[in-house]
Protein backbone atom coordinates (compact mmCIF):
# COMPACT_ATOMS: atom_id res chain seq x y z
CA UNK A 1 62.93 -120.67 -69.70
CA UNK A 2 62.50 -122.63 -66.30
CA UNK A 3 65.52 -122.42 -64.23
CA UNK A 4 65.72 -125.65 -61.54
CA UNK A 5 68.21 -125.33 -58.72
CA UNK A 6 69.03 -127.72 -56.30
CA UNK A 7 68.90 -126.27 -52.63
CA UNK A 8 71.81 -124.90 -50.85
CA UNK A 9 70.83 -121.51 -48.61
CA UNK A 10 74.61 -120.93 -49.00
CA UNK A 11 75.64 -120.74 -52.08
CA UNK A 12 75.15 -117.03 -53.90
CA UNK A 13 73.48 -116.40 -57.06
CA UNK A 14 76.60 -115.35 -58.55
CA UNK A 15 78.19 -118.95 -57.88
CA UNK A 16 74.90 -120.60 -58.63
CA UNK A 17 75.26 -118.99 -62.38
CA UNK A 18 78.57 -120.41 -62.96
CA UNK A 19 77.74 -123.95 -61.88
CA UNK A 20 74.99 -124.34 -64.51
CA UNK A 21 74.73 -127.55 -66.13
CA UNK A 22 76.06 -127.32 -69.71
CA UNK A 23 73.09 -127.70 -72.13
CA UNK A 24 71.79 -131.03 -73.73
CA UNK A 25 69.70 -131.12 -76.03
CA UNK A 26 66.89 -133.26 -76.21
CA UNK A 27 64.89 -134.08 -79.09
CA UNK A 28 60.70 -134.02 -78.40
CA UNK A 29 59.85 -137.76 -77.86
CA UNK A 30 62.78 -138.38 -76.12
CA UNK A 31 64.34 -138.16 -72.41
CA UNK A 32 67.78 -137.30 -71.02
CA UNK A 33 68.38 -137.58 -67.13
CA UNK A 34 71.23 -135.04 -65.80
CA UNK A 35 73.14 -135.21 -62.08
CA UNK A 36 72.92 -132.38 -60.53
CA UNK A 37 75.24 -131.25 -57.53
CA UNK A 38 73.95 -128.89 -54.21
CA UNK A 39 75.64 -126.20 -55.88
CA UNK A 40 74.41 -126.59 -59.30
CA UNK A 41 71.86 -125.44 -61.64
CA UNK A 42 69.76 -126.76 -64.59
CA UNK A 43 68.07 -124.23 -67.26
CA UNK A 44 64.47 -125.92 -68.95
CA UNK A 45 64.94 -123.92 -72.36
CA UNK A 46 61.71 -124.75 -74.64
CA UNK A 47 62.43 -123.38 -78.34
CA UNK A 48 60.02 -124.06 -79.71
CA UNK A 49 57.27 -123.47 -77.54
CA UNK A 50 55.08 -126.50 -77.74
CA UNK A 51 56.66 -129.08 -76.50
CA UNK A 52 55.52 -130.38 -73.03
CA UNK A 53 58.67 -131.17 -71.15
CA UNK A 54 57.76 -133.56 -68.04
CA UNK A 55 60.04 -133.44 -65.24
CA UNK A 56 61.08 -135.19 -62.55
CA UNK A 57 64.14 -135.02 -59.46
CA UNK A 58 65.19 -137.86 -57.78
CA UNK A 59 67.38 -138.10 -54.50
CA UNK A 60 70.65 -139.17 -55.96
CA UNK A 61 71.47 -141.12 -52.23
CA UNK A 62 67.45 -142.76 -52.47
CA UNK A 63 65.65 -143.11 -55.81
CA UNK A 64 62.58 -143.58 -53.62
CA UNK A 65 62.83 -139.97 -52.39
CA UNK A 66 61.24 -138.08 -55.55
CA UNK A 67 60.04 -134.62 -56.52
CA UNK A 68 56.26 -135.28 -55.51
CA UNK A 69 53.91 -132.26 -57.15
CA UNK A 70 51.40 -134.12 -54.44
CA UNK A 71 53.56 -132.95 -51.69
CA UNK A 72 55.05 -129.55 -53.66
CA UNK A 73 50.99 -128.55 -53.94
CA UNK A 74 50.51 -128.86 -50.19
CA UNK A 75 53.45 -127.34 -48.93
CA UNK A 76 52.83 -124.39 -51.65
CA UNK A 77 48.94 -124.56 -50.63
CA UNK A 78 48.09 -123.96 -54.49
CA UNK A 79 48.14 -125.95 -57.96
CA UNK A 80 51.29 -124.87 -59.60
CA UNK A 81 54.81 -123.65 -58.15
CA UNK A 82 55.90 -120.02 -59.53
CA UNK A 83 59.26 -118.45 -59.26
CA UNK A 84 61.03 -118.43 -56.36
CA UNK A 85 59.37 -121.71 -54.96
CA UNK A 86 61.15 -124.50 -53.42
CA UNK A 87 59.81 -127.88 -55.18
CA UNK A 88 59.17 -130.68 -52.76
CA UNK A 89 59.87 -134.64 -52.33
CA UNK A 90 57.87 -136.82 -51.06
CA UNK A 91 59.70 -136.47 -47.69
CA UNK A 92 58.38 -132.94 -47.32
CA UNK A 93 61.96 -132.21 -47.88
CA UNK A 94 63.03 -128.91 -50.62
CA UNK A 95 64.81 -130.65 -53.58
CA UNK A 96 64.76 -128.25 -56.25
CA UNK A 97 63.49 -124.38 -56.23
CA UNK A 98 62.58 -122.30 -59.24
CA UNK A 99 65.08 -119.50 -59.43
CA UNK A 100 63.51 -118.24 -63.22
CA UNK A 101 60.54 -119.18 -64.76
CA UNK A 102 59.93 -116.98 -68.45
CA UNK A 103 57.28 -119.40 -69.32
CA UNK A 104 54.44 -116.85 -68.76
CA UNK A 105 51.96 -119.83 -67.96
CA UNK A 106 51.26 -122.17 -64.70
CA UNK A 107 52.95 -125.49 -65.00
CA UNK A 108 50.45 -128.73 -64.59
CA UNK A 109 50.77 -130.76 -61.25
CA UNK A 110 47.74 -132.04 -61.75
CA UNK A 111 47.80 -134.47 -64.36
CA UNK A 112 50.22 -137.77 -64.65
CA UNK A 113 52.72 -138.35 -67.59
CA UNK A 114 51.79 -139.59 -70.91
CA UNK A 115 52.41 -143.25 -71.01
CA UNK A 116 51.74 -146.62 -73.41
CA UNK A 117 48.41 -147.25 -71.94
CA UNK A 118 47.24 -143.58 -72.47
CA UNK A 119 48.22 -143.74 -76.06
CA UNK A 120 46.72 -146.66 -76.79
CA UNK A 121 43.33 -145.69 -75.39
CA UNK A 122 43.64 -142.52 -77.83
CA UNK A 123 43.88 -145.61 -80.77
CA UNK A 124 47.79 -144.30 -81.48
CA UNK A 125 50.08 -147.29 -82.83
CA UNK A 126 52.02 -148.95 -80.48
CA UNK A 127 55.43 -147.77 -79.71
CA UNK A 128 54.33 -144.58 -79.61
CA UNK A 129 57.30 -141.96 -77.94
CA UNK A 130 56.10 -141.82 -74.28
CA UNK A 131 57.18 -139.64 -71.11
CA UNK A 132 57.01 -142.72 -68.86
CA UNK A 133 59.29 -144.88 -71.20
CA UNK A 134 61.08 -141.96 -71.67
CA UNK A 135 61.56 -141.36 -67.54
CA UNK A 136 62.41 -145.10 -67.26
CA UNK A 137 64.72 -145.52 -70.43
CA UNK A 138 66.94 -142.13 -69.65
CA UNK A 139 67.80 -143.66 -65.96
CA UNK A 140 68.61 -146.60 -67.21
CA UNK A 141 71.12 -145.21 -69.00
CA UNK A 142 72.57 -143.76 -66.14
CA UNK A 143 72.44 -147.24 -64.34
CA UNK A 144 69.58 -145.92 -62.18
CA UNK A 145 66.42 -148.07 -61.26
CA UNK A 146 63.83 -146.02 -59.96
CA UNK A 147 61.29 -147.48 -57.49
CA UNK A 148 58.32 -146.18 -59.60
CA UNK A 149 57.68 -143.68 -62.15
CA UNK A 150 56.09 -140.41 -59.70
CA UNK A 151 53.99 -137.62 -61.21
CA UNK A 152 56.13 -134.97 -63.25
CA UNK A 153 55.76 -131.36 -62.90
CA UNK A 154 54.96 -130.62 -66.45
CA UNK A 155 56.81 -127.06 -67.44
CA UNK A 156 54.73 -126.62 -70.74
CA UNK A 157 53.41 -123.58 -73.22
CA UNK A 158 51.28 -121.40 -72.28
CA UNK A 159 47.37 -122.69 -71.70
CA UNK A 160 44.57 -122.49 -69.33
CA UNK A 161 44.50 -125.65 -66.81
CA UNK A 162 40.44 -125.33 -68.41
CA UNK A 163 41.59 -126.69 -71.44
CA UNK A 164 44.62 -129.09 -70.64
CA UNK A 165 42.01 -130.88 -68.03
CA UNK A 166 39.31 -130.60 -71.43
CA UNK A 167 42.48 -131.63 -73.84
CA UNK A 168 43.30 -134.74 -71.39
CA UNK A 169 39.10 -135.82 -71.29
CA UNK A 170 38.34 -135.18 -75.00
CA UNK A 171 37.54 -138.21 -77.24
């Protein structure tokens, strides 16, 4: 479990449980975007364990202020956030911190979202379910059009960055 919560020094944990967004559901190969309020909190709940779920934060007053791992690495000075770390835009500006994170495993910053052009370099058919179309399709049904398609922090099972960067190479 991966808690996300938007930043507000001033709101106590107490509060912050009883503004948590009510869960969705969201089938693997598919995307769901979710508002989320200063005083408000999202839970990342992966049943069943091996599912990669990318995500992404956008500033809901400028979609081209994003959640940039890029920037979140060099604030944090190391690859992956942990509990208790603010995640940061591209702004150098806190949008999100980790208040819980049960995943037992460091979450990749490193490596971009799975997309058409990746799929159809491993020889899949096209169409194949994407995290980029995914990103793209879920804002639009929220009327959103994003400036570009950033870098996800990818909250994921656990493995050893060894093998994901071996995984990602592998023919």
């Amino acid at each position: 479990m991966y808690y996300l919560v938007t930043r507000d020094s001033r709101v106590s944990r107490r509060a912050m449980e009883s503004k948590i967004i009510p869960l969705t559901k969201i089938n693997a190969g598919t995307g769901a975007a979710l508002r989320l309020d200063a005083d408000q909190q999202v839970r990342l709940i992966n049943t069943y364990g091996s599912q990669v779920v990318d995500t992404w934060c956008l500033s809901a007053t400028d979609v081209s202020e994003y959640l940039s791992v890029e920037h979140t690495r060099r604030m944090l000075s190391r690859l992956s956030p942990r509990e208790g770390d603010i995640l940061y835009s591209n702004r150098r500006l806190g949008l999100l911190s980790i208040e819980r994170d049960t995943a037992g495993c460091d979450h990749d910053t490193l490596l971009a979202c799975c997309d058409p052009w990746l799929y159809e370099f491993y020889g899949s058919a096209h169409g194949h379910a994407n995290c980029r179309d995914n990103f793209l399709r879920a804002l639009a049904n929220r009327g959103i059009a994003p400036v570009s398609v950033p870098n996800p922090i990818e909250d994921r099972m656990p493995r050893s960055v060894e093998y994901e960067i071996l995984d990602a190479v592998s023919f």
